[in-house]
C-alpha atoms as a PDB file:
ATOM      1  CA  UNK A   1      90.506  64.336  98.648  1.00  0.00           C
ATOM      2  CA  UNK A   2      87.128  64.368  96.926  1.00  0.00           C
ATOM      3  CA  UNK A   3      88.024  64.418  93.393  1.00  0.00           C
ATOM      4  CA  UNK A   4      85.717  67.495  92.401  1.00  0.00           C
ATOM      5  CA  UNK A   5      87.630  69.395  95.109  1.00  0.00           C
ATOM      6  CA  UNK A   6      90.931  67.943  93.418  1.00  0.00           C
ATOM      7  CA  UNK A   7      89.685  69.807  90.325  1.00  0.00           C
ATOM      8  CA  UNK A   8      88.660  72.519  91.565  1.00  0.00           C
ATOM      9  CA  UNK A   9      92.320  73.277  93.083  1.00  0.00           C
ATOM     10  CA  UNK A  10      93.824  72.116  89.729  1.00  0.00           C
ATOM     11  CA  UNK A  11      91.602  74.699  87.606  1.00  0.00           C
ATOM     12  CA  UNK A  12      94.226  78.494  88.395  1.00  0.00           C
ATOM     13  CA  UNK A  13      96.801  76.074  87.479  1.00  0.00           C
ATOM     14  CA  UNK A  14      95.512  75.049  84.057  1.00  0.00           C
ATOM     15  CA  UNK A  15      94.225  78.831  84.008  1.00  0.00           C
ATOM     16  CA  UNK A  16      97.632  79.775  84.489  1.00  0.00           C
ATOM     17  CA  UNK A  17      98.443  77.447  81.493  1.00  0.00           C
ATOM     18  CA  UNK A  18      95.903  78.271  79.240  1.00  0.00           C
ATOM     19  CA  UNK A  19      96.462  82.175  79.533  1.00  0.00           C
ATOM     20  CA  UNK A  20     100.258  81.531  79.658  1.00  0.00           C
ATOM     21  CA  UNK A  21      99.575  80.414  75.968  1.00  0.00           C
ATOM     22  CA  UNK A  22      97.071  82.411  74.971  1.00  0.00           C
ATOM     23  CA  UNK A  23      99.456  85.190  75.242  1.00  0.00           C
ATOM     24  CA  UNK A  24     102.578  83.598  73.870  1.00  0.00           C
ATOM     25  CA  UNK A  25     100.286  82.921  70.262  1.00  0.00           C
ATOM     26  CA  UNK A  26      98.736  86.279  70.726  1.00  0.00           C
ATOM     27  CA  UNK A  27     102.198  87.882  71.022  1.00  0.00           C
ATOM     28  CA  UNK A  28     103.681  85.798  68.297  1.00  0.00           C
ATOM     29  CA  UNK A  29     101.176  86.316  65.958  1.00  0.00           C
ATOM     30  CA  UNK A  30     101.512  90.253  66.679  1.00  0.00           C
ATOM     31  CA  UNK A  31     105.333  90.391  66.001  1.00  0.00           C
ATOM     32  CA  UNK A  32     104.270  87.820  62.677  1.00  0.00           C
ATOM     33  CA  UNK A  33     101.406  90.256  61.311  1.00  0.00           C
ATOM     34  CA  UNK A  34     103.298  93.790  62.277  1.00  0.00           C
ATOM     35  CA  UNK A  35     106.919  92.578  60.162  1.00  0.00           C
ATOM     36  CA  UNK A  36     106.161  89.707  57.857  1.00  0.00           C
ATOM     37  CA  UNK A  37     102.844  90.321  56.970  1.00  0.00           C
ATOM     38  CA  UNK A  38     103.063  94.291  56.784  1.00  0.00           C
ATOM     39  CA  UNK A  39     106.312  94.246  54.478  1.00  0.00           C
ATOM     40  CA  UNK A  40     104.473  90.865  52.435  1.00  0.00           C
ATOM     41  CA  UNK A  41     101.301  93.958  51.897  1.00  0.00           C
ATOM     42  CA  UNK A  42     104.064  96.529  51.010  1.00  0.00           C
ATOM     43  CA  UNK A  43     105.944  94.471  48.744  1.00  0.00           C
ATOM     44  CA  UNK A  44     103.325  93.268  46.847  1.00  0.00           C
ATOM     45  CA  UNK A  45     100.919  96.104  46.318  1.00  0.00           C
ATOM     46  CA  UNK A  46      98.320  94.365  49.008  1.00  0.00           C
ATOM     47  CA  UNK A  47      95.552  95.294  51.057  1.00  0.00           C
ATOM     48  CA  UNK A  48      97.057  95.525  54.376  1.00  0.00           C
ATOM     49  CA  UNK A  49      95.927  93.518  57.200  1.00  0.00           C
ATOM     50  CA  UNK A  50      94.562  94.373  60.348  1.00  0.00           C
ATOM     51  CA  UNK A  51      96.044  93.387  63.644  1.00  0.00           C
ATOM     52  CA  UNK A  52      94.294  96.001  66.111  1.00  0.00           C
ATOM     53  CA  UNK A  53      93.282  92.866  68.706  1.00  0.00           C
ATOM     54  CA  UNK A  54      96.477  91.462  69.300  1.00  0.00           C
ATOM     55  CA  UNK A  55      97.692  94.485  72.040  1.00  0.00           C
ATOM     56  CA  UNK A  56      93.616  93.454  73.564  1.00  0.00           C
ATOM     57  CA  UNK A  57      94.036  89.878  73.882  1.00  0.00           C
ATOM     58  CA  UNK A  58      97.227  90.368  74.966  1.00  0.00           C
ATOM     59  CA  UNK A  59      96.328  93.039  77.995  1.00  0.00           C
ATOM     60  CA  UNK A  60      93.676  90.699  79.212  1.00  0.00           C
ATOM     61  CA  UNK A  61      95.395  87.273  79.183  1.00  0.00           C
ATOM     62  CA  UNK A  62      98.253  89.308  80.813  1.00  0.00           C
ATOM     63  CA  UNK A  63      96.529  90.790  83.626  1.00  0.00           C
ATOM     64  CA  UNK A  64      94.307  87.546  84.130  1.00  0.00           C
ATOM     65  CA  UNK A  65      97.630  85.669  84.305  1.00  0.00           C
ATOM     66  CA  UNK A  66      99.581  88.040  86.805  1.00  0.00           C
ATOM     67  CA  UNK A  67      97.039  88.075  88.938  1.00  0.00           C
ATOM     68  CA  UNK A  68      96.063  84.445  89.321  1.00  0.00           C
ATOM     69  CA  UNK A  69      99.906  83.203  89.031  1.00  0.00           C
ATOM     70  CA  UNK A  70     100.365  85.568  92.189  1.00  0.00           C
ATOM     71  CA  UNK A  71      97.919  84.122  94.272  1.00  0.00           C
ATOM     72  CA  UNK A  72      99.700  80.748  92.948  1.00  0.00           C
ATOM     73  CA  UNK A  73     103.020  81.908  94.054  1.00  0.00           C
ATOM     74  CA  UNK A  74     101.267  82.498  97.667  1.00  0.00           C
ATOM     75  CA  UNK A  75     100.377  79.157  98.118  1.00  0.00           C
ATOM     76  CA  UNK A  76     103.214  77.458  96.361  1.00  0.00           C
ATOM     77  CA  UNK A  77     105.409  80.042  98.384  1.00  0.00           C
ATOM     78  CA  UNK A  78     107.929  80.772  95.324  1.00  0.00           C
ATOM     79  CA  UNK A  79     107.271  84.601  95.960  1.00  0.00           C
ATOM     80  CA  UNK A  80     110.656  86.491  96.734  1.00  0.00           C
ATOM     81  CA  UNK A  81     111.504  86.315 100.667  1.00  0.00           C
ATOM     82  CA  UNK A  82     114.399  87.638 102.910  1.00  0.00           C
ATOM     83  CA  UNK A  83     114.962  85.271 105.568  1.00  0.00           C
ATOM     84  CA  UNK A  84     118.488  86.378 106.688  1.00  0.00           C
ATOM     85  CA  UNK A  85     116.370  88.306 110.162  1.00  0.00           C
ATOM     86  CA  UNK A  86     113.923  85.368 110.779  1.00  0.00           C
ATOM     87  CA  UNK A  87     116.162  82.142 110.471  1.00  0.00           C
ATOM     88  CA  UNK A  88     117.899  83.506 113.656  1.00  0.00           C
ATOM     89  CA  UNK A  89     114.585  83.957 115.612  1.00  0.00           C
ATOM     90  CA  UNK A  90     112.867  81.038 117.401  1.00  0.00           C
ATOM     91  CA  UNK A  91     110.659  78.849 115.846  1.00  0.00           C
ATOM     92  CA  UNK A  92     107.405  80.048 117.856  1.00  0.00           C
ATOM     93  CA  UNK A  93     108.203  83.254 117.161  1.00  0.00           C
ATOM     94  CA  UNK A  94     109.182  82.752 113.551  1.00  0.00           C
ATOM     95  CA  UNK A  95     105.760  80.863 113.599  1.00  0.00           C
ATOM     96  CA  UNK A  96     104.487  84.004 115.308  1.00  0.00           C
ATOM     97  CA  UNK A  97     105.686  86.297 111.652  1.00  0.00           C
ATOM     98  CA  UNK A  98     104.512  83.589 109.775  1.00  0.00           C
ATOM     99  CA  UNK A  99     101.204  83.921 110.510  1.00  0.00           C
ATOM    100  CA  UNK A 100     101.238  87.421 110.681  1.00  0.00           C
ATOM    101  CA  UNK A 101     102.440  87.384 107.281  1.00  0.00           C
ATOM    102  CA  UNK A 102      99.735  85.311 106.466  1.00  0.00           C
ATOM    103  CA  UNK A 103      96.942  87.687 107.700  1.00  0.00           C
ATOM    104  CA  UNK A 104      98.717  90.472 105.749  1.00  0.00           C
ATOM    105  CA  UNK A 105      97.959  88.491 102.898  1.00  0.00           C
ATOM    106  CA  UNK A 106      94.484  87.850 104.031  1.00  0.00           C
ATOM    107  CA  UNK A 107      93.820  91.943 103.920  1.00  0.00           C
ATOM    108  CA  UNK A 108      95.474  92.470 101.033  1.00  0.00           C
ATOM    109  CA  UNK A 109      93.871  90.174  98.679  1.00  0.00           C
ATOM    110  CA  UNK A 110      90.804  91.270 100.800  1.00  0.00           C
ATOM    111  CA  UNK A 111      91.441  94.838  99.841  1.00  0.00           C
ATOM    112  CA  UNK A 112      92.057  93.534  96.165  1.00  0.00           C
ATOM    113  CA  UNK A 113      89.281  92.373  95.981  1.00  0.00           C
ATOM    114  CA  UNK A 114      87.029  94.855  97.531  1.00  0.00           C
ATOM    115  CA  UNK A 115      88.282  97.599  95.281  1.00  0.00           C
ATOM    116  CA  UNK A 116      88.542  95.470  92.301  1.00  0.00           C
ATOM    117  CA  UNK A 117      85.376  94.879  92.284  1.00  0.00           C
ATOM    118  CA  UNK A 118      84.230  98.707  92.647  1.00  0.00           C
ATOM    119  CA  UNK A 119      86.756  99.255  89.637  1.00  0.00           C
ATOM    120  CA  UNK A 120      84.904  96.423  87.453  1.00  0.00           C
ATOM    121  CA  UNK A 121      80.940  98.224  88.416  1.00  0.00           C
ATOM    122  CA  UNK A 122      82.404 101.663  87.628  1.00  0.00           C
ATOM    123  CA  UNK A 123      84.226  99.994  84.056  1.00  0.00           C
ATOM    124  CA  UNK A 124      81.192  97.774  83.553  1.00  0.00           C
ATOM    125  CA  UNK A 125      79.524  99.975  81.034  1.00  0.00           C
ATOM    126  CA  UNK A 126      83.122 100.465  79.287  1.00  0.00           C
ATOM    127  CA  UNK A 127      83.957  98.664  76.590  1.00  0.00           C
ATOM    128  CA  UNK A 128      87.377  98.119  75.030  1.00  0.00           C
ATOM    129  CA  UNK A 129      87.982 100.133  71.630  1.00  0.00           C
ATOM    130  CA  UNK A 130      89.382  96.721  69.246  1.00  0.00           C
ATOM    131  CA  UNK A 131      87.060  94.102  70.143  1.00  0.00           C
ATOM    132  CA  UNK A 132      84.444  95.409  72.089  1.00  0.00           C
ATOM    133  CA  UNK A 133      84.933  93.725  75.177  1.00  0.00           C
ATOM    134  CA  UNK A 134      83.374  94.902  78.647  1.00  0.00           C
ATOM    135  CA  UNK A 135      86.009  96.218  80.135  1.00  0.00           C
ATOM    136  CA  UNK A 136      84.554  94.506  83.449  1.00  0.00           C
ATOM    137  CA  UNK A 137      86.262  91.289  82.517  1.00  0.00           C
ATOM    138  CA  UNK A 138      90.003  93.076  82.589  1.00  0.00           C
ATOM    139  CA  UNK A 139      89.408  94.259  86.179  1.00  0.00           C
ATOM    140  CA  UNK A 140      87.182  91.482  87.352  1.00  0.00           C
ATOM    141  CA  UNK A 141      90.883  89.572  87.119  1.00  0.00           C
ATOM    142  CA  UNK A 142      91.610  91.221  90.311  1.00  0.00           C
ATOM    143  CA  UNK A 143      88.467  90.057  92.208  1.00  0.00           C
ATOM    144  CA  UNK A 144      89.385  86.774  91.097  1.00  0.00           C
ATOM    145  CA  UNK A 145      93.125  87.067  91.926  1.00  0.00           C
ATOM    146  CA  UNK A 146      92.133  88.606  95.126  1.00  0.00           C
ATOM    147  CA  UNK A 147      90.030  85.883  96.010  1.00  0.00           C
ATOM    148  CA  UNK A 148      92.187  82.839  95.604  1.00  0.00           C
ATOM    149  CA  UNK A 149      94.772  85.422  97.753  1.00  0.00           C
ATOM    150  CA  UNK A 150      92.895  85.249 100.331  1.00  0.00           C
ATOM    151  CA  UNK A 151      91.997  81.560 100.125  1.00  0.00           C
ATOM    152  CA  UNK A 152      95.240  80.736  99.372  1.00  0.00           C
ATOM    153  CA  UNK A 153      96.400  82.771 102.459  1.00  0.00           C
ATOM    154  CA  UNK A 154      93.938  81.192 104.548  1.00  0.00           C
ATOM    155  CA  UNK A 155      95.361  77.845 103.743  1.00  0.00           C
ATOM    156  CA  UNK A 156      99.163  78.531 104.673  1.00  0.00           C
ATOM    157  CA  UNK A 157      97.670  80.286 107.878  1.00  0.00           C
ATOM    158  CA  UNK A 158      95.933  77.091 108.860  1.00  0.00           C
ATOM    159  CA  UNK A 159      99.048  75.285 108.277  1.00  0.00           C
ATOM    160  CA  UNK A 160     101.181  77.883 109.920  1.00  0.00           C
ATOM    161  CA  UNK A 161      99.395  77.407 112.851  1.00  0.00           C
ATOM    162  CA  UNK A 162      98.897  73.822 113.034  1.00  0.00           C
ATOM    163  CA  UNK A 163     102.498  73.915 113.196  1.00  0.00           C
ATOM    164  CA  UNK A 164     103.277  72.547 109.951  1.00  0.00           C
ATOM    165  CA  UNK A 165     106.002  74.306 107.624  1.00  0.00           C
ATOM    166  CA  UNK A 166     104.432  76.175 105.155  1.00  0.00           C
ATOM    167  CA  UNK A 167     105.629  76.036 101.537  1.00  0.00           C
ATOM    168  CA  UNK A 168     107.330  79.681 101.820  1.00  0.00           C
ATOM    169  CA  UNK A 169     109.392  78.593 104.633  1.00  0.00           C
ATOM    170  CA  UNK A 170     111.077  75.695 102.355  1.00  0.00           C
ATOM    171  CA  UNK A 171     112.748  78.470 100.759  1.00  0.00           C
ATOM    172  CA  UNK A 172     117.032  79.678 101.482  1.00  0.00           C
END
């Protein structure tokens, strides 16, 4: 594989990672600042400090993160599946759900997309209240998600019908 490609798949994974931390310190240093630092400022007669963009910071790396880690769990195929009906079934015809699973997937991260996009132009002129961020960015994680849904999709659908196991049906 060409090795920009190889980065290029490896970048929602160190996304994933990045964001993953981002909101573990963010969260941290929320619980830190709101009882340490607030009864330190009581206690000692100080000027309080201000922790208004930790629930921001948070909200964005959160919804960046669920939406990119689903598209993830597509491809990886660690998403929660009942396979108690379709283990009984044929293999052509449980290659047959497979890949109509698949082009589910397809339309809905289509749809995600689509309207997540619409959401992002109608929030574009938004901004958030704590740090005065455009709100686009929040709901532009849904384009994004969308996106690799659908490309992700895409990719288990080609292998679903080359007749190779996709990484969903690994799963017991």
């Amino acid at each position: 594989m060409n090795p920009v490609l190889r980065a290029i798949a490896w970048l929602p994974h160190v996304a994933i990672t990045v964001l993953m931390l981002v909101a573990m310190v963010d969260m941290l240093a929320g619980v830190f600042l709101r009882y340490v630092m607030t009864w330190v400022s009581a206690t000692f007669d100080l000027p309080s400090i201000r922790f208004f963009w930790v629930e921001e910071i948070g909200e964005y790396a959160l919804a960046w993160l669920t939406f990119i880690g689903a598209a993830v769990g597509i491809r990886r195929g660690t998403h929660f599946a009942v396979q108690i009906v379709t283990e009984r079934l044929s293999p052509p015809l449980r290659r047959a759900i497979a890949a109509a699973h698949y082009v589910l997937l397809v339309g809905f991260g289509g749809l995600l997309a689509i309207y997540g996009w619409q959401v992002s132009e109608l929030n574009s002129q938004s901004f958030s209240p704590a740090l005065n961020l455009n709100l686009r960015w929040l709901y532009l994680s849904a384009v994004v998600g969308g996106l690799l849904m659908v490309v992700y999709s895409l990719a288990a659908l080609a292998d679903t019908l080359r007749g190779e196991t996709p990484p969903s049906a690994h799963q017991a």
